[in-house]
PDB file of N, CA and C in Angstrom:
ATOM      1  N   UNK A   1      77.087  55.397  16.128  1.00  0.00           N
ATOM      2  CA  UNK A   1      76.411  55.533  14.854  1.00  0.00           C
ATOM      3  C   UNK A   1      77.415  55.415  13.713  1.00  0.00           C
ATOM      4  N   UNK A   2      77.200  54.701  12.585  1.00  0.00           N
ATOM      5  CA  UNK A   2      77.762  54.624  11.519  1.00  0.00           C
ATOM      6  C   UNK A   2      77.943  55.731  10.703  1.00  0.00           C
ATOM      7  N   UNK A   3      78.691  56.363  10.032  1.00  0.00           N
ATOM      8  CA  UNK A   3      78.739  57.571   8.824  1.00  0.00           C
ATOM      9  C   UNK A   3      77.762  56.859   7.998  1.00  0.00           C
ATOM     10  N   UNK A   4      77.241  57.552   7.614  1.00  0.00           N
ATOM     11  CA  UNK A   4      76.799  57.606   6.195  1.00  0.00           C
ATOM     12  C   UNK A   4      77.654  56.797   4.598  1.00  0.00           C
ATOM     13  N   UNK A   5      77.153  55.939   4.176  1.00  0.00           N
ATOM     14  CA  UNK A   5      77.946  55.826   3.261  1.00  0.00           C
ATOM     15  C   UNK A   5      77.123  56.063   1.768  1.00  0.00           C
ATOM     16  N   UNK A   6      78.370  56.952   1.343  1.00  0.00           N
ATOM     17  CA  UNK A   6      77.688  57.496  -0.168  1.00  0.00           C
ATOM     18  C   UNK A   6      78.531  56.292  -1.376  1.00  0.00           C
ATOM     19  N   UNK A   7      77.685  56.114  -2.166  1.00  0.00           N
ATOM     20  CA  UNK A   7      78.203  55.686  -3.353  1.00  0.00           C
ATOM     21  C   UNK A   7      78.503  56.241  -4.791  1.00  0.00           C
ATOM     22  N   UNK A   8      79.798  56.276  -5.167  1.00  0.00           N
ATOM     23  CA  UNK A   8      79.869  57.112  -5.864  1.00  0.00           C
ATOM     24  C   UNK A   8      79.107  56.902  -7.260  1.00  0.00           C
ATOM     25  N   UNK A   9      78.500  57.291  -7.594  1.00  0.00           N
ATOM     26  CA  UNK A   9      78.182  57.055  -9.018  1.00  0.00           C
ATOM     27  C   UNK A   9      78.259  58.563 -10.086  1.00  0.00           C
ATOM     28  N   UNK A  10      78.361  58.023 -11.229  1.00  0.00           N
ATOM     29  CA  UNK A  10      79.045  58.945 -12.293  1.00  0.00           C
ATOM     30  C   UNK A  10      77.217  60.144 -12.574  1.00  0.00           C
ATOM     31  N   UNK A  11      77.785  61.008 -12.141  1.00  0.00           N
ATOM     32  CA  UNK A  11      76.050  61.900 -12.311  1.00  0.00           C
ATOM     33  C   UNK A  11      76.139  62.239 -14.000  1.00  0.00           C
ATOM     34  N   UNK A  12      74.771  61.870 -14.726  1.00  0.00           N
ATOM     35  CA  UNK A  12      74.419  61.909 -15.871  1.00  0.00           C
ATOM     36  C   UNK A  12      73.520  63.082 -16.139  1.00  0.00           C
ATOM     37  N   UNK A  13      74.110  64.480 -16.982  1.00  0.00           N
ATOM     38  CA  UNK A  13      72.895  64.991 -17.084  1.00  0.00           C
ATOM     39  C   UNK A  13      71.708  64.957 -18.154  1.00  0.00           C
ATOM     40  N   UNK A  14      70.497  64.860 -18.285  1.00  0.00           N
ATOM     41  CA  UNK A  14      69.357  64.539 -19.291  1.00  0.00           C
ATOM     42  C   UNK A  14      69.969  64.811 -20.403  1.00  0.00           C
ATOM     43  N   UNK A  15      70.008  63.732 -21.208  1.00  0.00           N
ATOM     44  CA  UNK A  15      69.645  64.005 -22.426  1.00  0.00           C
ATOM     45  C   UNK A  15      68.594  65.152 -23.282  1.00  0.00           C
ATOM     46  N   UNK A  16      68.980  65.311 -24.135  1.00  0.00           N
ATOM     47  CA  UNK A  16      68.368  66.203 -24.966  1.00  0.00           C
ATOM     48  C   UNK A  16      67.355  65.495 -25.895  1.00  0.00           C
ATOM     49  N   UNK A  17      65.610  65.903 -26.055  1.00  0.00           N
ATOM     50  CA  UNK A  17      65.454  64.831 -26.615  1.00  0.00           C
ATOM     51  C   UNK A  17      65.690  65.245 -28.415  1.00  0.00           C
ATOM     52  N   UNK A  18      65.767  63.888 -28.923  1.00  0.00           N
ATOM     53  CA  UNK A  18      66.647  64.104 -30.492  1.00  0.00           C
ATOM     54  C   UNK A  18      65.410  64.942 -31.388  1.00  0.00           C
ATOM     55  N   UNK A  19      65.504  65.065 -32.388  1.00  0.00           N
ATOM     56  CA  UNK A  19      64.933  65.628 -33.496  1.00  0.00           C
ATOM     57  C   UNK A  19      63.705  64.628 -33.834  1.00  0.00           C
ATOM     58  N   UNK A  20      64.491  63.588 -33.635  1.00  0.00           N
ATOM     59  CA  UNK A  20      63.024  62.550 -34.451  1.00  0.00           C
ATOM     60  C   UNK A  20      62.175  62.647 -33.311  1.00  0.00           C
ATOM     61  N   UNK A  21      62.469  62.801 -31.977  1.00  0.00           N
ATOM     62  CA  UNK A  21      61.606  62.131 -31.246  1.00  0.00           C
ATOM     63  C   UNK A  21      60.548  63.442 -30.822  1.00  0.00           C
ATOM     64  N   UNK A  22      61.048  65.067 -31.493  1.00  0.00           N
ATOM     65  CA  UNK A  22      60.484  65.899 -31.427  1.00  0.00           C
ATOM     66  C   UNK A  22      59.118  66.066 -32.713  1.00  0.00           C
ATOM     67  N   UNK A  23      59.732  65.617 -33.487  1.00  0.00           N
ATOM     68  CA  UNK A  23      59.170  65.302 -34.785  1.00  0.00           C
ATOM     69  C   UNK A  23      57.653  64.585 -34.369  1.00  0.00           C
ATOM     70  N   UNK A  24      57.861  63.249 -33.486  1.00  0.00           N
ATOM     71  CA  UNK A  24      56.756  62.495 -33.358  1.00  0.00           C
ATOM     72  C   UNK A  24      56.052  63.431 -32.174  1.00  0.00           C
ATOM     73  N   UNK A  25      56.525  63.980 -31.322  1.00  0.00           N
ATOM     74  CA  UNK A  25      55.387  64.775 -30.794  1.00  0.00           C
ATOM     75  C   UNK A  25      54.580  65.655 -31.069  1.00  0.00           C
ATOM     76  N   UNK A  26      55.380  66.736 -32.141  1.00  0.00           N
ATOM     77  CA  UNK A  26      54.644  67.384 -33.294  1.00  0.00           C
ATOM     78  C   UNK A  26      53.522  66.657 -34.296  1.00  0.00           C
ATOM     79  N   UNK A  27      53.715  65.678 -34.428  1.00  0.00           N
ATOM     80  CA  UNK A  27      53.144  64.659 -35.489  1.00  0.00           C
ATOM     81  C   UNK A  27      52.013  63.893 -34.577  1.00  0.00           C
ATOM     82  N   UNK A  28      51.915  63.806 -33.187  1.00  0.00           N
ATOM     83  CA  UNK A  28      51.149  63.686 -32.387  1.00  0.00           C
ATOM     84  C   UNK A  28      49.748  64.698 -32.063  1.00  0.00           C
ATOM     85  N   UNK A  29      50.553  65.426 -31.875  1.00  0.00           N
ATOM     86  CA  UNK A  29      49.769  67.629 -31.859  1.00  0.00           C
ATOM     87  C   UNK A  29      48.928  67.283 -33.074  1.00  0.00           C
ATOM     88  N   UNK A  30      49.776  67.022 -33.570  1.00  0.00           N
ATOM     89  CA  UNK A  30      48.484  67.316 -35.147  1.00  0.00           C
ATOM     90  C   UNK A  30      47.742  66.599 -35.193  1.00  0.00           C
ATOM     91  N   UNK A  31      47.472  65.533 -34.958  1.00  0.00           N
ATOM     92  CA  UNK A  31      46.713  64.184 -35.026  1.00  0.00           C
ATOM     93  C   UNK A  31      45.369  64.132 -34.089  1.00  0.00           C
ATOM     94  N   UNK A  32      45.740  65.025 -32.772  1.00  0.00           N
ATOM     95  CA  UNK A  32      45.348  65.113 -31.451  1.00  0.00           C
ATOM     96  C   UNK A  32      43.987  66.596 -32.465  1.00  0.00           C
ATOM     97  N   UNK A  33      44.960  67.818 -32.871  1.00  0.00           N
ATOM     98  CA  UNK A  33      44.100  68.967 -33.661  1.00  0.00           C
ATOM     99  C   UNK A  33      43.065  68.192 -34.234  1.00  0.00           C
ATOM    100  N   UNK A  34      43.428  67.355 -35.108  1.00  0.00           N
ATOM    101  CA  UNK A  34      42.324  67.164 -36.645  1.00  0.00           C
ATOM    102  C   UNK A  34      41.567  66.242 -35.755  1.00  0.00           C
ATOM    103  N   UNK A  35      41.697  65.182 -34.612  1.00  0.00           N
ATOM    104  CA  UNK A  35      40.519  64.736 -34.188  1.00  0.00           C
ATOM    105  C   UNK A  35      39.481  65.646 -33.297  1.00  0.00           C
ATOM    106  N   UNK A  36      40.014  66.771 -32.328  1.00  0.00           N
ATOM    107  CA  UNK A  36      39.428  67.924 -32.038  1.00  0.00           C
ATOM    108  C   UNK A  36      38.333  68.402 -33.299  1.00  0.00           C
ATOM    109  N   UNK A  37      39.266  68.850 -34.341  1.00  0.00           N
ATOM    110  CA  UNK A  37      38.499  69.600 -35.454  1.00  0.00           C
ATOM    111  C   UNK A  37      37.247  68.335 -36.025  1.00  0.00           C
ATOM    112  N   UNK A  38      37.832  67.096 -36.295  1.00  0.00           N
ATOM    113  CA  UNK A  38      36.276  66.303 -36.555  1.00  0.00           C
ATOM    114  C   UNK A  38      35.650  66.165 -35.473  1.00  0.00           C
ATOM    115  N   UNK A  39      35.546  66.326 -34.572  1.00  0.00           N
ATOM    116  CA  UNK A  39      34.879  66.726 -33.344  1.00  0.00           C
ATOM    117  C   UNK A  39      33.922  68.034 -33.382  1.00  0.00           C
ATOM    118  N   UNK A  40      34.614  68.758 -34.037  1.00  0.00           N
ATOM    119  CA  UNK A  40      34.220  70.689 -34.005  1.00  0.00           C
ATOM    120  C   UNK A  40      33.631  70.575 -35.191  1.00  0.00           C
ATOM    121  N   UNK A  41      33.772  69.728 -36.260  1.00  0.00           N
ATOM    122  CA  UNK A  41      32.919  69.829 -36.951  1.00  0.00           C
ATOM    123  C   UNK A  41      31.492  68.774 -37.369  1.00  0.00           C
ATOM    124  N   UNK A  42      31.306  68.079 -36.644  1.00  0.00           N
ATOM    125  CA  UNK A  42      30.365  67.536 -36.065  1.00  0.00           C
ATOM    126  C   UNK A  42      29.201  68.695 -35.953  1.00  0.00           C
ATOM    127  N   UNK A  43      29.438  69.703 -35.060  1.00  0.00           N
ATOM    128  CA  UNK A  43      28.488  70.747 -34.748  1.00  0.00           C
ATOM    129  C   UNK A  43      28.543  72.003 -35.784  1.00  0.00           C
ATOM    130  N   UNK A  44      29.234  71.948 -36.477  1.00  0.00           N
ATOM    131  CA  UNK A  44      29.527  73.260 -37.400  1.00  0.00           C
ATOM    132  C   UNK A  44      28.379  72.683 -38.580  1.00  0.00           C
ATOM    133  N   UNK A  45      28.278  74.013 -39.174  1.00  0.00           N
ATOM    134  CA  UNK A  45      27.678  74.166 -40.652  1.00  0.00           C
ATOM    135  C   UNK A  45      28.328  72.947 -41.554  1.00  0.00           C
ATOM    136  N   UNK A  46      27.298  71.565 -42.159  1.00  0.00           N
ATOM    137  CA  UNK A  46      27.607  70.848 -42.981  1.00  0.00           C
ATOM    138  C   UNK A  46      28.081  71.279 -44.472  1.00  0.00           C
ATOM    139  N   UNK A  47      27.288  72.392 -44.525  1.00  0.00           N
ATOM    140  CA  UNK A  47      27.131  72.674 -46.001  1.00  0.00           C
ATOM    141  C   UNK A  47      28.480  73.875 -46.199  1.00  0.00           C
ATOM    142  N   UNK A  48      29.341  74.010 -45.603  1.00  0.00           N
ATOM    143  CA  UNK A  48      30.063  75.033 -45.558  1.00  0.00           C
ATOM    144  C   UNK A  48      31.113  74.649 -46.522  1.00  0.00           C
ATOM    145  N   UNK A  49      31.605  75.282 -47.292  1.00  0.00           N
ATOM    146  CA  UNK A  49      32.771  74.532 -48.554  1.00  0.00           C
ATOM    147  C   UNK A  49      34.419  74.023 -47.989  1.00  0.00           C
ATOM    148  N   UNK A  50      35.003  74.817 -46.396  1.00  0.00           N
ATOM    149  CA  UNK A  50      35.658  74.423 -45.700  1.00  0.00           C
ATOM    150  C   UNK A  50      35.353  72.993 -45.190  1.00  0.00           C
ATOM    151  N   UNK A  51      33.824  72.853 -44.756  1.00  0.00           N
ATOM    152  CA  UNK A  51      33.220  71.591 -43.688  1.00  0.00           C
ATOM    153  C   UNK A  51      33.347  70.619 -45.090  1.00  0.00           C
ATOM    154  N   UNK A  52      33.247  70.672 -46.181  1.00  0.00           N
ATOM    155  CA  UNK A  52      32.830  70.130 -47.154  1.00  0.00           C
ATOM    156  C   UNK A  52      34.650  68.877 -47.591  1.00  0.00           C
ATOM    157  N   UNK A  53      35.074  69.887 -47.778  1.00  0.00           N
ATOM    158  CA  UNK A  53      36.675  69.881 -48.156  1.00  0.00           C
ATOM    159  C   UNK A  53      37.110  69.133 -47.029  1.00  0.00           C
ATOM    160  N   UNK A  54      36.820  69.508 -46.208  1.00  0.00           N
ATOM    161  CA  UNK A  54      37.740  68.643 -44.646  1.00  0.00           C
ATOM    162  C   UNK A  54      37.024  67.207 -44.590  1.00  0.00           C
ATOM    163  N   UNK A  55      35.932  66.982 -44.341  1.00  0.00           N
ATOM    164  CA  UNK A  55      35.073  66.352 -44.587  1.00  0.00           C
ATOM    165  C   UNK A  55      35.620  64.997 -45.391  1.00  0.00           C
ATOM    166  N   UNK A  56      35.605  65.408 -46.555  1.00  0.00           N
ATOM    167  CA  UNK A  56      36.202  64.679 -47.744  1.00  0.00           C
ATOM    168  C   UNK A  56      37.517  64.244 -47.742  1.00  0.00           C
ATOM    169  N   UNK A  57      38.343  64.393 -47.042  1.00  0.00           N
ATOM    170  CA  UNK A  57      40.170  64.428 -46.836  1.00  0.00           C
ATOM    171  C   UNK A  57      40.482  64.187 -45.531  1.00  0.00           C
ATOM    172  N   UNK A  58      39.343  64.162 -44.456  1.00  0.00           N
ATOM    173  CA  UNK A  58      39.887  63.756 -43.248  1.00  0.00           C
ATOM    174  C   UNK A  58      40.432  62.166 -42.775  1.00  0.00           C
ATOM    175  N   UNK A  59      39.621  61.397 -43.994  1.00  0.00           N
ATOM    176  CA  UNK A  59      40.085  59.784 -43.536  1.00  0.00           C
ATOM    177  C   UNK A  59      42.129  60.411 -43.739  1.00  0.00           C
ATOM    178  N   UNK A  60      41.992  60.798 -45.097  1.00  0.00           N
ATOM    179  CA  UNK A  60      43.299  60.762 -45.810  1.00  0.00           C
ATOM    180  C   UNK A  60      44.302  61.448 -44.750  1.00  0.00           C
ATOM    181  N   UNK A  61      44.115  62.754 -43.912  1.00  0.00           N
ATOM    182  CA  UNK A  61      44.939  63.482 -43.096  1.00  0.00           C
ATOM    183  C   UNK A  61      44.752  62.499 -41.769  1.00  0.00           C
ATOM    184  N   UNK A  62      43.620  61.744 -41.605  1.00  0.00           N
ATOM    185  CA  UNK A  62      44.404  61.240 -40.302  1.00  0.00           C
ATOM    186  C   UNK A  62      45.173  59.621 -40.596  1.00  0.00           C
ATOM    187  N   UNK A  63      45.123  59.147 -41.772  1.00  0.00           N
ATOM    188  CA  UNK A  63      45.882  58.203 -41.866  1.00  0.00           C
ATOM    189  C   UNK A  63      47.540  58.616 -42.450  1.00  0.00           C
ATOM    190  N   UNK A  64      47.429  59.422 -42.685  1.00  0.00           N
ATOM    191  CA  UNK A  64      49.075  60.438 -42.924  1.00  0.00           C
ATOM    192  C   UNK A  64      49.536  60.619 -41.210  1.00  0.00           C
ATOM    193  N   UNK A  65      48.576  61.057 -40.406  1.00  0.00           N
ATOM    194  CA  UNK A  65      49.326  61.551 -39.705  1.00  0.00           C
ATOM    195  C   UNK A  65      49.561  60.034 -38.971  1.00  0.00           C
ATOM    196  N   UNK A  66      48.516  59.539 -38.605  1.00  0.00           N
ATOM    197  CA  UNK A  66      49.117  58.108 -37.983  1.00  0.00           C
ATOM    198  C   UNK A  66      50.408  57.418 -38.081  1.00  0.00           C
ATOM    199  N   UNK A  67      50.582  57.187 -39.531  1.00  0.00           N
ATOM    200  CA  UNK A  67      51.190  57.069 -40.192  1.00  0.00           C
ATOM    201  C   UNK A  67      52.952  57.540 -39.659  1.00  0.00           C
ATOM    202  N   UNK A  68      52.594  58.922 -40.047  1.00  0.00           N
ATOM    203  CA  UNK A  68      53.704  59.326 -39.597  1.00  0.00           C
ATOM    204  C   UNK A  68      54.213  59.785 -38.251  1.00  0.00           C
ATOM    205  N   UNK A  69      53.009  59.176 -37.399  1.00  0.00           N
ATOM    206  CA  UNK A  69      53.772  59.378 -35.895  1.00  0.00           C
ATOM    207  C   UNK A  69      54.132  57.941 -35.467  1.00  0.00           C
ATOM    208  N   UNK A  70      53.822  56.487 -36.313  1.00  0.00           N
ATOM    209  CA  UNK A  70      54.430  55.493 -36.171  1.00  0.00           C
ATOM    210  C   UNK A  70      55.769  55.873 -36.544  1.00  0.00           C
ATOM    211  N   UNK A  71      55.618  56.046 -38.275  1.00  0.00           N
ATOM    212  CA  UNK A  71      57.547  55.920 -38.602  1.00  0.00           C
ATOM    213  C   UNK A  71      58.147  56.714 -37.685  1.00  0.00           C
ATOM    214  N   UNK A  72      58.136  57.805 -37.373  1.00  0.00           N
ATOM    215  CA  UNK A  72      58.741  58.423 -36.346  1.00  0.00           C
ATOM    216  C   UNK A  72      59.083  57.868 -35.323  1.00  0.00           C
ATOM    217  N   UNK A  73      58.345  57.437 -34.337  1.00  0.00           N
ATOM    218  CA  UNK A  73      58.015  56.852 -33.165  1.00  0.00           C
ATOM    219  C   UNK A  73      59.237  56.286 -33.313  1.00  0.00           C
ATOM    220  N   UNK A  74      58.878  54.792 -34.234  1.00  0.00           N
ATOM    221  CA  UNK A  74      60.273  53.553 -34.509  1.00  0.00           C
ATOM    222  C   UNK A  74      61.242  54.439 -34.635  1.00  0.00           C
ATOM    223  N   UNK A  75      61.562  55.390 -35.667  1.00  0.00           N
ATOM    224  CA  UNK A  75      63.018  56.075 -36.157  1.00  0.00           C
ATOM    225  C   UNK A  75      63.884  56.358 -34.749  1.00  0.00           C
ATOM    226  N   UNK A  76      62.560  57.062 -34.042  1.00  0.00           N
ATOM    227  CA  UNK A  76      63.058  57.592 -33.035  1.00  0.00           C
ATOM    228  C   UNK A  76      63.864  56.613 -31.909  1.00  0.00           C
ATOM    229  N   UNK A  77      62.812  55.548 -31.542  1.00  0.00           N
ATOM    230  CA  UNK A  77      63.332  54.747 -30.510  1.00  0.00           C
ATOM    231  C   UNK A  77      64.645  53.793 -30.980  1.00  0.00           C
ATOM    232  N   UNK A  78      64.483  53.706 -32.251  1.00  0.00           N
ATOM    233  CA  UNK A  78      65.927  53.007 -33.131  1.00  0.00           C
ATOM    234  C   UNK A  78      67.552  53.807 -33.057  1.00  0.00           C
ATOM    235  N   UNK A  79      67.303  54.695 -33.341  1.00  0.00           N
ATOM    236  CA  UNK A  79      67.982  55.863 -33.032  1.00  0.00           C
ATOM    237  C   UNK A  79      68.623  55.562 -31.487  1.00  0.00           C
ATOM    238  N   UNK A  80      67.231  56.266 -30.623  1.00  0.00           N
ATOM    239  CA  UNK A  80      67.829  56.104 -29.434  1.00  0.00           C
ATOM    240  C   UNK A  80      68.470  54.639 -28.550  1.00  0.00           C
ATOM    241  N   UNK A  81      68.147  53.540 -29.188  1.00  0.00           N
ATOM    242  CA  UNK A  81      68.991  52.557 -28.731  1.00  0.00           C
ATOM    243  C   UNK A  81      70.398  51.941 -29.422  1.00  0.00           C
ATOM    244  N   UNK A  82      70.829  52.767 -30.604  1.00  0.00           N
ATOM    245  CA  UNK A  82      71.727  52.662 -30.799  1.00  0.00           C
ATOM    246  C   UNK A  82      72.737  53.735 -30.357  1.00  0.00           C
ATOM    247  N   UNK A  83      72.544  54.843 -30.124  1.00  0.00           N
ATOM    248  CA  UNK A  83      73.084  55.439 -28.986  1.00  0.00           C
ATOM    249  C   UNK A  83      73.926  55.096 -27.671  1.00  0.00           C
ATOM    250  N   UNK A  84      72.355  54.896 -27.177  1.00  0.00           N
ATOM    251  CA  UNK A  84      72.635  53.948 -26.196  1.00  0.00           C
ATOM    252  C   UNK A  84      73.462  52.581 -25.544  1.00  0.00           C
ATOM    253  N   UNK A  85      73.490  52.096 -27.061  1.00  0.00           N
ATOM    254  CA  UNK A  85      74.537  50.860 -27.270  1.00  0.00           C
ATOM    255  C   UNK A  85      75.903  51.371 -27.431  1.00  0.00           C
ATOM    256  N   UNK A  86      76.494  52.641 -28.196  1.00  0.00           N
ATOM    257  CA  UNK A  86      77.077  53.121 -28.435  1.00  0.00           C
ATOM    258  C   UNK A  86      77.985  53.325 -27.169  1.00  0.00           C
ATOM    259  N   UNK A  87      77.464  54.153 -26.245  1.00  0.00           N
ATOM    260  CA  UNK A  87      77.223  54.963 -24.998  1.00  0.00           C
ATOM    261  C   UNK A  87      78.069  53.693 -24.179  1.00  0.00           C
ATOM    262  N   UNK A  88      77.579  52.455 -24.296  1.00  0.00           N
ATOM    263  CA  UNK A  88      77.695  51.275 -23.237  1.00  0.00           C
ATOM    264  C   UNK A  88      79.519  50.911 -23.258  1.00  0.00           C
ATOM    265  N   UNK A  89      79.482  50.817 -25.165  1.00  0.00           N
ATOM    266  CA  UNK A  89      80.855  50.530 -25.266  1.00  0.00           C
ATOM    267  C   UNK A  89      81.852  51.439 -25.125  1.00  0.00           C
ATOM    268  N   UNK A  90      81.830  52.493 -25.255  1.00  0.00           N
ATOM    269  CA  UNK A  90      82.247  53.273 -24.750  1.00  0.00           C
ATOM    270  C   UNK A  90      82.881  53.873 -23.453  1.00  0.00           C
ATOM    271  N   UNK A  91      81.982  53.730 -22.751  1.00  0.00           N
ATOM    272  CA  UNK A  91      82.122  53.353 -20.869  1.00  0.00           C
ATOM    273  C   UNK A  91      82.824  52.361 -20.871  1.00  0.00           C
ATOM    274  N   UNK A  92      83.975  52.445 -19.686  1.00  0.00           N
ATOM    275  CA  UNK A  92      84.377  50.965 -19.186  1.00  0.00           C
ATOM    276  C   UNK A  92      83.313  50.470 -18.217  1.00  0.00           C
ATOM    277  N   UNK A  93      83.057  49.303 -17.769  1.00  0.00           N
ATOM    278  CA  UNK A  93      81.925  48.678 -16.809  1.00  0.00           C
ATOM    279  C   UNK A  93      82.867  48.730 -15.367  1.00  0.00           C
ATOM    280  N   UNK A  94      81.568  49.380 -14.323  1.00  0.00           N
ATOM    281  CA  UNK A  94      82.583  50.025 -13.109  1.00  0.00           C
ATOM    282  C   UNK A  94      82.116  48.987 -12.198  1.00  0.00           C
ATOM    283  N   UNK A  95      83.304  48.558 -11.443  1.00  0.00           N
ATOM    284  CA  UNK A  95      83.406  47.565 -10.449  1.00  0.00           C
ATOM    285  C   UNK A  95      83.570  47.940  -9.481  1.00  0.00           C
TER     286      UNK A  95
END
């Protein structure tokens, strides 16, 4: 029987994920809430001055949040591939 052969490779531990990319999941949460809540308010009291107010501002809060879980999104993944590029040159390439 042959040994076993291991290959060495350099063990990487996870990354941390960055700020922006926490940002867009937060910015996700919220987006995910206010379609819940026009959902919840579907069945709620029309005439209520809360239902009224939300009502009136919900196009506006969910195109903010869209909005800002795109720019994020990009910031984020921009971010992380320059890193990454960073990261490459850095390393010598193992033969």
């Amino acid at each position: 029987m042959e040994p076993e052969q291991t290959e060495s490779r350099p063990q990487h531990s996870p990354k941390r994920a960055s700020v922006l990319f926490q940002l867009t999941a937060f910015s996700s949460v919220l987006f995910i809430m206010t379609v819940l809540a026009m959902v919840a308010a579907v069945f709620g009291d029309q005439s209520a001055p809360a239902a009224k107010q939300f009502n009136r501002h919900v196009g506006k809060i969910i195109a903010t949040e869209v909005g800002a879980t795109l720019l994020l999104g990009f910031a984020a993944m921009t971010q992380d591939r320059r890193q990454t590029l960073a990261e490459r040159e850095k390393t010598p390439p193992v033969e």
